[in-house]
C-alpha atoms as a PDB file:
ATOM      1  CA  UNK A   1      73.584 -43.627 -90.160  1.00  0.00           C
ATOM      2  CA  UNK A   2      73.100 -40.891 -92.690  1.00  0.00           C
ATOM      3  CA  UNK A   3      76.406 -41.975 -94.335  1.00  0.00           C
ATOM      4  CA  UNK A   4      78.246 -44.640 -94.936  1.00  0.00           C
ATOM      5  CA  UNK A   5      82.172 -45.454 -95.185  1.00  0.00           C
ATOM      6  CA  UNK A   6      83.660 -47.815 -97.281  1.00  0.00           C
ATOM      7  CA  UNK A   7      84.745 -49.755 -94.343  1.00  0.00           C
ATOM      8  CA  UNK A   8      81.443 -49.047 -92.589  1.00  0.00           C
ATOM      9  CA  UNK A   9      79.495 -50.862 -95.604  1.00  0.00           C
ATOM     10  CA  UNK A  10      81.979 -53.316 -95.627  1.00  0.00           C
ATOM     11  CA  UNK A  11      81.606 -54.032 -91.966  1.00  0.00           C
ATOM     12  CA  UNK A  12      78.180 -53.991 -92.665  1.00  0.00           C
ATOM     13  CA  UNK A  13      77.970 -56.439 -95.554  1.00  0.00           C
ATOM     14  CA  UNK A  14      79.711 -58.786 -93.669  1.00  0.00           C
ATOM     15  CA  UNK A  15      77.482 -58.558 -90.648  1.00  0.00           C
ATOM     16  CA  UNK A  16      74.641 -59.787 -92.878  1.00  0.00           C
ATOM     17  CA  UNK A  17      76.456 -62.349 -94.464  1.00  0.00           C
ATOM     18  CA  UNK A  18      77.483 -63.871 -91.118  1.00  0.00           C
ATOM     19  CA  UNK A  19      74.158 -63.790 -89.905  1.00  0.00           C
ATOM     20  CA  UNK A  20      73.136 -65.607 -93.165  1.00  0.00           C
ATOM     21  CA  UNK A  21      75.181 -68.136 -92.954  1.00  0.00           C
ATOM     22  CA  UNK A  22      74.653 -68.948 -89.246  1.00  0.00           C
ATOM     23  CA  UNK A  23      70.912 -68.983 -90.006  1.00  0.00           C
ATOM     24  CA  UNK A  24      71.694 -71.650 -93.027  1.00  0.00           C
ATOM     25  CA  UNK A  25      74.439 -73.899 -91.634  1.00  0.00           C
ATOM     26  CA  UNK A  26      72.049 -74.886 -88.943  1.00  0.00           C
ATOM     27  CA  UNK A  27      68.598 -75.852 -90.725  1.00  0.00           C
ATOM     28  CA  UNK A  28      67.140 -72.566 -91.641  1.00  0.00           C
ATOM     29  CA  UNK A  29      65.063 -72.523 -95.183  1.00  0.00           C
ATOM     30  CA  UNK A  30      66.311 -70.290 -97.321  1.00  0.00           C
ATOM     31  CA  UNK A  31      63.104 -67.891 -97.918  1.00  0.00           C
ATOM     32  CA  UNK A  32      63.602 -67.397 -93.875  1.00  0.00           C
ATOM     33  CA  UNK A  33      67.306 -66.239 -94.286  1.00  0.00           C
ATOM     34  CA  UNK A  34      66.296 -64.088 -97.296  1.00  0.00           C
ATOM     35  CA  UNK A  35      64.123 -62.412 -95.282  1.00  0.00           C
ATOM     36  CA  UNK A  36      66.177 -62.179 -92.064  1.00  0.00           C
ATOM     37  CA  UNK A  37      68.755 -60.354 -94.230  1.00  0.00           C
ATOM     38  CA  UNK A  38      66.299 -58.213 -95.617  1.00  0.00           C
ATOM     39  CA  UNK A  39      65.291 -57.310 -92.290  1.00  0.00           C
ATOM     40  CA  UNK A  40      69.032 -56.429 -90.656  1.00  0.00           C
ATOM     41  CA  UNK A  41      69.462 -54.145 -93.077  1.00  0.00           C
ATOM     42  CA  UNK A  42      66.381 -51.958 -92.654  1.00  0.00           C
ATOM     43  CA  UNK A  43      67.695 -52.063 -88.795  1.00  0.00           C
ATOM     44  CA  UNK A  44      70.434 -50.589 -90.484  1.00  0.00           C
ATOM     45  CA  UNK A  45      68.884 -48.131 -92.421  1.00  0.00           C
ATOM     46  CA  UNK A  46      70.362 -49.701 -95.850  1.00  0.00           C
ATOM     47  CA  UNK A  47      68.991 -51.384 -98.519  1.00  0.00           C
ATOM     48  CA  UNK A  48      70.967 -55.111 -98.464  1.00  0.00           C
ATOM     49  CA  UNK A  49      69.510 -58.304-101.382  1.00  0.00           C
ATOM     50  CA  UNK A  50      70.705 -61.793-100.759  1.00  0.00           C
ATOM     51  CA  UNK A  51      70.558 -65.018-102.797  1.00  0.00           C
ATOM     52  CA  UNK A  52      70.251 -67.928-100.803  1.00  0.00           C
ATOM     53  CA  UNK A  53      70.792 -71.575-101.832  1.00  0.00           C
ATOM     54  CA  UNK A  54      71.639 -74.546 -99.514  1.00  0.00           C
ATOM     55  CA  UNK A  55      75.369 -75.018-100.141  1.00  0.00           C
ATOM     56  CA  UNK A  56      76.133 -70.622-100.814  1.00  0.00           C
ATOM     57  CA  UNK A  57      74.731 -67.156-100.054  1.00  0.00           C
ATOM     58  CA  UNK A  58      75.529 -63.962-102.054  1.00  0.00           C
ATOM     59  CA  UNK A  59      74.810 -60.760-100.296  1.00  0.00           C
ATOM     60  CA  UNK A  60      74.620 -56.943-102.068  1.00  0.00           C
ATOM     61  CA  UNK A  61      74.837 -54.360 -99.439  1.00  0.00           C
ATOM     62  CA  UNK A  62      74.441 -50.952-100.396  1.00  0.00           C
ATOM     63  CA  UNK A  63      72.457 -48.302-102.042  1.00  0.00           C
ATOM     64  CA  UNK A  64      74.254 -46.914-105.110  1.00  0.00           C
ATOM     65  CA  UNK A  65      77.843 -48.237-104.506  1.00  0.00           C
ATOM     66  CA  UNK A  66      76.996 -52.034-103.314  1.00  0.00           C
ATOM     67  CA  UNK A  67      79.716 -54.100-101.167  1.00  0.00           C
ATOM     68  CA  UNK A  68      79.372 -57.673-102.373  1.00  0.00           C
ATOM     69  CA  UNK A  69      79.979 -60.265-100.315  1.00  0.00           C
ATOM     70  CA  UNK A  70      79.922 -64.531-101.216  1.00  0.00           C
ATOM     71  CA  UNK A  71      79.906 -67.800 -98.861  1.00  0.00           C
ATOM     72  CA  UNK A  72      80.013 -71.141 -99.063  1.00  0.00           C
ATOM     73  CA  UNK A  73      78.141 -73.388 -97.075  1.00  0.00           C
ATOM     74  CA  UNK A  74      80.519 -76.831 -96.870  1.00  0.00           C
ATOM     75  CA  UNK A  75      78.420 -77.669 -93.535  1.00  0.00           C
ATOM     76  CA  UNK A  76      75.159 -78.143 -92.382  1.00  0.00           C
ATOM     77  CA  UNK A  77      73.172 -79.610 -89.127  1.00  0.00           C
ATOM     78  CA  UNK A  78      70.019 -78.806 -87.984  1.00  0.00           C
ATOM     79  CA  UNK A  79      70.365 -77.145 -84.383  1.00  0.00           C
ATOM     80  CA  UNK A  80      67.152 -74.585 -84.224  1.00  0.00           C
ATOM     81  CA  UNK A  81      68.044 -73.427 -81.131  1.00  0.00           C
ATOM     82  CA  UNK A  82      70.562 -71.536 -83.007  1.00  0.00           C
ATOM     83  CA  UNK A  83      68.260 -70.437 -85.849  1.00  0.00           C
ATOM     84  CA  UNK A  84      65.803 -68.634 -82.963  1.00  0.00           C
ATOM     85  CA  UNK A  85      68.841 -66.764 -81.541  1.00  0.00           C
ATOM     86  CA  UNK A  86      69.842 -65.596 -84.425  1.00  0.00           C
ATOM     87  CA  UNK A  87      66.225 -64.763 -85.488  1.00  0.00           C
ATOM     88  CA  UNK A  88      65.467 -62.940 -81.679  1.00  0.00           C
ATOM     89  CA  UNK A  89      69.061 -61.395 -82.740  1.00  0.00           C
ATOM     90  CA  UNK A  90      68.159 -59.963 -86.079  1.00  0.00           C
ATOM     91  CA  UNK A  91      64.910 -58.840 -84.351  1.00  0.00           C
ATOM     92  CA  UNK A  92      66.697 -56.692 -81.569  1.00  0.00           C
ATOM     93  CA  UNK A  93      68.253 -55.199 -83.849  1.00  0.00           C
ATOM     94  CA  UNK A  94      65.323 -53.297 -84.513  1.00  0.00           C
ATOM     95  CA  UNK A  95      64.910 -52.467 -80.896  1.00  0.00           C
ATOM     96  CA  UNK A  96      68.345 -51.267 -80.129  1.00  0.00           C
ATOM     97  CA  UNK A  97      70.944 -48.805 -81.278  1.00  0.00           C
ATOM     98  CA  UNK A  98      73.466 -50.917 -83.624  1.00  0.00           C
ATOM     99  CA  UNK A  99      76.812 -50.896 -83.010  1.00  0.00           C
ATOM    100  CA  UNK A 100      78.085 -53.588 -86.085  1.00  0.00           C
ATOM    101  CA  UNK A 101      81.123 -54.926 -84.214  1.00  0.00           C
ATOM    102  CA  UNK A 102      79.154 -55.874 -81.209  1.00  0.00           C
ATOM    103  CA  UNK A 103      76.617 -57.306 -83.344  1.00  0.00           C
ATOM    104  CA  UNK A 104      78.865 -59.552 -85.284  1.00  0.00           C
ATOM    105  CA  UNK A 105      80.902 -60.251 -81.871  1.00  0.00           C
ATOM    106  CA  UNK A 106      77.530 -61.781 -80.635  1.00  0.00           C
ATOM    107  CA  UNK A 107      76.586 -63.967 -84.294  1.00  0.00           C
ATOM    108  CA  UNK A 108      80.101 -65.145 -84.011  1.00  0.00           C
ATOM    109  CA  UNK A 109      79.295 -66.656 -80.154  1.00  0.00           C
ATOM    110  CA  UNK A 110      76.360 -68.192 -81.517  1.00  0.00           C
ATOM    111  CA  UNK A 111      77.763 -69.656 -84.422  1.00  0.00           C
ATOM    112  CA  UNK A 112      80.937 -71.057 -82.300  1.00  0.00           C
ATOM    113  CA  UNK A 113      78.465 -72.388 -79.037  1.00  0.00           C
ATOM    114  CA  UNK A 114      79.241 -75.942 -78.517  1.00  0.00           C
ATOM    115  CA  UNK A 115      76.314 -78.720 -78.499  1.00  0.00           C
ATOM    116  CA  UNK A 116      74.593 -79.027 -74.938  1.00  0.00           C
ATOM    117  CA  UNK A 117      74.592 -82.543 -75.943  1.00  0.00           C
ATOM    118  CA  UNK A 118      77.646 -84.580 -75.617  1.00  0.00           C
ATOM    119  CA  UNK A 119      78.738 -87.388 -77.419  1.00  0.00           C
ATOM    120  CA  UNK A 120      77.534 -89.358 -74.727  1.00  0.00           C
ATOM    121  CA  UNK A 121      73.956 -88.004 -74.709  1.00  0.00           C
ATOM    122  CA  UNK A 122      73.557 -88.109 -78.545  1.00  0.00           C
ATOM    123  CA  UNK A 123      74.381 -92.202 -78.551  1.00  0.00           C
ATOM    124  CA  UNK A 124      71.853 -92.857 -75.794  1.00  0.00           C
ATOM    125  CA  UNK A 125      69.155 -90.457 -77.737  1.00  0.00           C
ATOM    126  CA  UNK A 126      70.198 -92.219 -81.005  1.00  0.00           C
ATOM    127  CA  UNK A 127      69.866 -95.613 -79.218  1.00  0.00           C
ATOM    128  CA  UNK A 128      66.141 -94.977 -77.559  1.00  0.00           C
ATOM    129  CA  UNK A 129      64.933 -93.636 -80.894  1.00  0.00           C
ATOM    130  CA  UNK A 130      66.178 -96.751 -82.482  1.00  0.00           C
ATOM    131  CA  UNK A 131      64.902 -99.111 -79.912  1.00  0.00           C
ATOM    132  CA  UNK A 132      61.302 -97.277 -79.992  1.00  0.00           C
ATOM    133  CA  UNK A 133      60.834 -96.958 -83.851  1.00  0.00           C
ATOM    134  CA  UNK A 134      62.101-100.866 -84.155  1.00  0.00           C
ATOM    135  CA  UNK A 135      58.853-101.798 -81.771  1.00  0.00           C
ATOM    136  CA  UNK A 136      56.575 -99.136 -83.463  1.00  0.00           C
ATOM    137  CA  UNK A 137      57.804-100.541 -86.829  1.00  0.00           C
ATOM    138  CA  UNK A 138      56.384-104.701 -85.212  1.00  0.00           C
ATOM    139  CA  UNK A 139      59.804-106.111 -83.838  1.00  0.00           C
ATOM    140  CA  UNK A 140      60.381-106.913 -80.333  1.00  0.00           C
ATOM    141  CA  UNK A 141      62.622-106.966 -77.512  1.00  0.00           C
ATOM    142  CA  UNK A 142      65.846-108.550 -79.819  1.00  0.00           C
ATOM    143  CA  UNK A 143      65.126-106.884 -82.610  1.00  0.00           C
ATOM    144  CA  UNK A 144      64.828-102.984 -80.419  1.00  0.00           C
ATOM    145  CA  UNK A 145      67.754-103.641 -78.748  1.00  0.00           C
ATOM    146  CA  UNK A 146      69.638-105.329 -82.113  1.00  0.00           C
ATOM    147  CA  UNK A 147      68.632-101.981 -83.778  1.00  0.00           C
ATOM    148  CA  UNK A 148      69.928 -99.945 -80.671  1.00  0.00           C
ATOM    149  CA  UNK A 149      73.417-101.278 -81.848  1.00  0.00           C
ATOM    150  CA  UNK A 150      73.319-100.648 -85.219  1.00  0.00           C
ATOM    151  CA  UNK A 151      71.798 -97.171 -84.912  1.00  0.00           C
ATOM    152  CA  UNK A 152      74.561 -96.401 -82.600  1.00  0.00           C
ATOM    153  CA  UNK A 153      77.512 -97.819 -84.930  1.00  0.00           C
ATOM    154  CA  UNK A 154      75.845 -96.178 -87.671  1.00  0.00           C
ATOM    155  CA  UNK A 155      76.008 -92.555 -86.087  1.00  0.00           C
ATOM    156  CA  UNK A 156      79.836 -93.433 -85.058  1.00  0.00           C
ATOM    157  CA  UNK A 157      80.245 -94.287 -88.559  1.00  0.00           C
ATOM    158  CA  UNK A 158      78.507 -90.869 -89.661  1.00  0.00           C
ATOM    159  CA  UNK A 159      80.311 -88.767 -87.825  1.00  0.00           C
ATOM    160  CA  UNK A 160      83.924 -90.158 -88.818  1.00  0.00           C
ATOM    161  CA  UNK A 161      83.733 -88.987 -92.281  1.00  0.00           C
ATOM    162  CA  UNK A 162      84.573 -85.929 -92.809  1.00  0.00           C
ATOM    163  CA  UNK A 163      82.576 -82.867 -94.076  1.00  0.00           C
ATOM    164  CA  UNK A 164      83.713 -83.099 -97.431  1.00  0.00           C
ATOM    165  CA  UNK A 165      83.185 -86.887 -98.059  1.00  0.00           C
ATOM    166  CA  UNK A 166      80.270 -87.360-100.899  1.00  0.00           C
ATOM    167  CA  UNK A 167      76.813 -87.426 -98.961  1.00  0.00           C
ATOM    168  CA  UNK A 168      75.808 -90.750-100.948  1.00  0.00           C
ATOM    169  CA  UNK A 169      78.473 -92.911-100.054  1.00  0.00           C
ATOM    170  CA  UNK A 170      78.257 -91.889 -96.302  1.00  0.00           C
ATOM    171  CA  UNK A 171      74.888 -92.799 -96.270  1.00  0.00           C
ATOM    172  CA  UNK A 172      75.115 -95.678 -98.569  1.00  0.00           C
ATOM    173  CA  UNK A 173      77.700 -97.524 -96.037  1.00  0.00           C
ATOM    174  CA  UNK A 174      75.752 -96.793 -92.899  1.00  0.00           C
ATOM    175  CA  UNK A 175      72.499 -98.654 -94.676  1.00  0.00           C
ATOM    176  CA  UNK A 176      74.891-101.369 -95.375  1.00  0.00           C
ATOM    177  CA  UNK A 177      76.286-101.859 -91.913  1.00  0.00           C
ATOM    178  CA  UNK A 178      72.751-101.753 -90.608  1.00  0.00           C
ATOM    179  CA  UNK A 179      71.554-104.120 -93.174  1.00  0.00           C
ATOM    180  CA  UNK A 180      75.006-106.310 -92.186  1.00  0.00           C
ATOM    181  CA  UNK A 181      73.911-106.256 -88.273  1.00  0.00           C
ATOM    182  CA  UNK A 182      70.555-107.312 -88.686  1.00  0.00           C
ATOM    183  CA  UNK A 183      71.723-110.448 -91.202  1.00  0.00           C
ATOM    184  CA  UNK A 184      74.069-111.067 -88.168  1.00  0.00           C
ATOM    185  CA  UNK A 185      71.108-111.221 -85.709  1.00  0.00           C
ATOM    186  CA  UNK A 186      69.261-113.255 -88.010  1.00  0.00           C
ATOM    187  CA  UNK A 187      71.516-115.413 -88.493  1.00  0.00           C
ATOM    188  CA  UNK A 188      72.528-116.271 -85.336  1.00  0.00           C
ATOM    189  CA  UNK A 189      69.686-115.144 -82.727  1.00  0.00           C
ATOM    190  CA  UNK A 190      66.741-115.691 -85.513  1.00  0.00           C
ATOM    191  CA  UNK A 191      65.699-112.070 -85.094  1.00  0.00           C
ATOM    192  CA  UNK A 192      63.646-110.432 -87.749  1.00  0.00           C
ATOM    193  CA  UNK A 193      66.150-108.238 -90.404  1.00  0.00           C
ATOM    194  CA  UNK A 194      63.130-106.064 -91.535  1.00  0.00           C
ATOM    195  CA  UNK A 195      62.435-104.379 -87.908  1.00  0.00           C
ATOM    196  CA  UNK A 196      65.779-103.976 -87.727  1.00  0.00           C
ATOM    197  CA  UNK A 197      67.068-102.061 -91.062  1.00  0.00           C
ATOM    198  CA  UNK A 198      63.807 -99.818 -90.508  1.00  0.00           C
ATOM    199  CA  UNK A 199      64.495 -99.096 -87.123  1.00  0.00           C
ATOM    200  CA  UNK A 200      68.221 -98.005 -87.113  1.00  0.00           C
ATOM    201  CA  UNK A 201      67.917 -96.075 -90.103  1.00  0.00           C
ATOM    202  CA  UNK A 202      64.603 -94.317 -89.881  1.00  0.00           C
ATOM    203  CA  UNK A 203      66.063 -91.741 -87.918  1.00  0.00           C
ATOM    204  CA  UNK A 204      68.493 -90.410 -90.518  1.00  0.00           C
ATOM    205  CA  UNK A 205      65.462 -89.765 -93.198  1.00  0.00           C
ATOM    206  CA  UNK A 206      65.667 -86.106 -94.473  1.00  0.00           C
ATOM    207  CA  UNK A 207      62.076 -85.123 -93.062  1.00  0.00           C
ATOM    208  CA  UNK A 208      63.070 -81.797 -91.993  1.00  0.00           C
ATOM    209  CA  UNK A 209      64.890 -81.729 -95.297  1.00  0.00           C
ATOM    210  CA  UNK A 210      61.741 -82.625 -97.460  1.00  0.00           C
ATOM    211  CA  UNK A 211      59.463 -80.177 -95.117  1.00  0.00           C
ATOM    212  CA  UNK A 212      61.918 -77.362 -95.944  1.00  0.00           C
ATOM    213  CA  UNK A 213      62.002 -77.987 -99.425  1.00  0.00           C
ATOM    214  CA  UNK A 214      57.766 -78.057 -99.904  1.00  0.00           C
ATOM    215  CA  UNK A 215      57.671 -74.371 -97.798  1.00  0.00           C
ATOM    216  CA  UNK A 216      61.227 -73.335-100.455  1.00  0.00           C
ATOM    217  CA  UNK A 217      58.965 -74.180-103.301  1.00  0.00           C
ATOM    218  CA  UNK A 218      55.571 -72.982-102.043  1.00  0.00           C
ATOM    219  CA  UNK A 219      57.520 -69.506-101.285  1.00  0.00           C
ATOM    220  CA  UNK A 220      59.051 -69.224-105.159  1.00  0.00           C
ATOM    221  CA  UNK A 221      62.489 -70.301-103.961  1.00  0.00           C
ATOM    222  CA  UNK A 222      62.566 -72.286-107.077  1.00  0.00           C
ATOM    223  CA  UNK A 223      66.211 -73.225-107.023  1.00  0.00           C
ATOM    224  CA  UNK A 224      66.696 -73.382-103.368  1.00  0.00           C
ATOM    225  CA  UNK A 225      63.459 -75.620-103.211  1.00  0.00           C
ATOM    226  CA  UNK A 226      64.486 -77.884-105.761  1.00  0.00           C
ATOM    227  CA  UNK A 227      68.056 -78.251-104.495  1.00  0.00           C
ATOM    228  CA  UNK A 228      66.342 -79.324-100.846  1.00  0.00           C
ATOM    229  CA  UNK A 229      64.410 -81.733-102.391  1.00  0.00           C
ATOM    230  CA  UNK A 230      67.254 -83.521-104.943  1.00  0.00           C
ATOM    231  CA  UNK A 231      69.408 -83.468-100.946  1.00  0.00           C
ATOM    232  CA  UNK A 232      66.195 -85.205 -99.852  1.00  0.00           C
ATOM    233  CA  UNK A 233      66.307 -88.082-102.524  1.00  0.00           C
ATOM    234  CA  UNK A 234      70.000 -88.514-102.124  1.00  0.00           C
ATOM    235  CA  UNK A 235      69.959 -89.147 -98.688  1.00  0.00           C
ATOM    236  CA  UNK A 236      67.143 -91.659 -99.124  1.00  0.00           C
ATOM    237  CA  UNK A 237      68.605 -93.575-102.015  1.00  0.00           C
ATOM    238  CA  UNK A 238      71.790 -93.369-100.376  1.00  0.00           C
ATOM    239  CA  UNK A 239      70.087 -95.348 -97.813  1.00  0.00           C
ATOM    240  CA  UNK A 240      68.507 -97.884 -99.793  1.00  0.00           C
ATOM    241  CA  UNK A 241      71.221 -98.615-101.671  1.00  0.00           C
ATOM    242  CA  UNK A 242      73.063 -99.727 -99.240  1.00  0.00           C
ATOM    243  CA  UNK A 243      70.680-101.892 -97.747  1.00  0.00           C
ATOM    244  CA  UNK A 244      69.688-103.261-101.278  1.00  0.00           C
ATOM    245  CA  UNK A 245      74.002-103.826-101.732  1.00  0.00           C
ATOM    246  CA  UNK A 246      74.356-105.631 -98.121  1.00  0.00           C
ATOM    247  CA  UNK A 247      70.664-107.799 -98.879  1.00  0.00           C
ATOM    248  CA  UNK A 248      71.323-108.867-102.349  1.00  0.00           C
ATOM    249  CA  UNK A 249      75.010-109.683-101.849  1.00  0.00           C
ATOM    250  CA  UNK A 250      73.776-112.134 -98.676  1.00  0.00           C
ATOM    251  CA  UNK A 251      71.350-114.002-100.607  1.00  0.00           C
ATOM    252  CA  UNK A 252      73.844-114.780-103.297  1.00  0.00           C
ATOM    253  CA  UNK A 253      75.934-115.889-100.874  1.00  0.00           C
ATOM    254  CA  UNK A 254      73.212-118.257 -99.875  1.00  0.00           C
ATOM    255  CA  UNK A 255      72.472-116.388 -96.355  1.00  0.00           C
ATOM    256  CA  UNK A 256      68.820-116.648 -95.631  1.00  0.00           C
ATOM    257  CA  UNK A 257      66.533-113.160 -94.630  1.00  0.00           C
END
């Protein structure tokens, strides 16, 4: 396209911000996005410069007059099934003649595509990962399936608040209602609290989250890197607090663990 329209480079800017932000919201690092962007926009035979960070992306489209374009990220998941669609996307770009509308058309259906999984499917996956890092972790049969509960009440806890409730507290209430089941057990069935806590909450720890921030940082993405890693430690002291709160407050109330 020899040259461009205002609404053209408008339709254009947008186009990469979309595909930005469907890259981000679902677990892609930053320096990846960056470069995706990059990318769509030599398809397009245009110079386009984007600023990633977790929670935004800014995106300058344009040569000599630039369309700017700004998002906010209010929520993330980690689905990479979507990131390499939108990644063979942005490559077939290259590949094909670009027609923006269609191109956006198909981002959008990959941004809106429902989980394969239902709710259904995503309990009994959060249940058998409970059950097999609770034996892994030196508990036995109670304590795997005590842990299958609580991991399970702890995602339906999770997924009731809403996107804009503060990470920490989320987090600190679903250590505490682990900590609370496996006092339960313990008190009653003489199961082993330890097995338990580790088991039902070692599948929320922000691995992916900590892995992403050490390739950010590695890659010069300074800010993006460092605000990975800072989501990384809340998450984890979010956690622990909890279970500290729900362990301390049972031994002053005289409750053995």
């Amino acid at each position: 396209m020899a040259r461009w329209t205002r609404r053209e480079m408008t339709n254009g800017a947008s186009l990469c911000l979309e595909l930005a932000a469907g890259l981000l919201e679902n677990g892609a690092e930053t320096s990846r996005v960056e470069e995706t962007v990059r990318m769509a926009g030599q398809a397009m035979g245009i110079e386009v410069e984007a600023m990633v960070h977790p929670t935004g992306i800014t995106v300058g489209f344009g040569d000599g007059e630039v369309i700017t374009r700004v998002a906010r990220i209010r929520e993330r998941t980690i689905n990479l099934s979507k990131v390499a669609e939108l990644n063979r996307l942005s490559r077939s770009m290259h590949d094909e003649k670009i027609n923006i509308a269609e191109v956006r058309d198909r981002i959008r259906q990959v941004r809106e595509q429902p989980s394969p999984y239902g709710p259904g499917l995503e309990f009994v996956a959060t249940a058998t990962t409970c059950c097999c890092l609770t034996l892994v972790s030196g508990g036995g049969f109670g304590e795997a399936l005590t842990a299958m509960l609580a991991g399970c009440l702890t995602s339906l806890l999770l997924k009731g608040f809403s996107a804009t409730f503060p990470t920490f507290l989320s987090l600190f209430g679903a250590g505490f209602l682990s900590s609370f089941v496996g006092l339960v057990a313990h008190h009653y069935a003489g199961l082993d609290v330890e097995p338990v806590v580790v088991g039902s909450l070692l599948y929320l720890m922000p691995g992916l989250a900590f892995v992403s921030a050490m390739r950010d940082l590695m890659a010069g993405e300074l800010v993006a890197g460092n605000a990975r890693l800072a989501e990384a430690v809340v998450v984890t002291l979010g956690m622990a607090s909890g279970v500290l709160a729900c362990l301390g407050f049972a031994v002053r109330m005289g409750v053995s663990t």
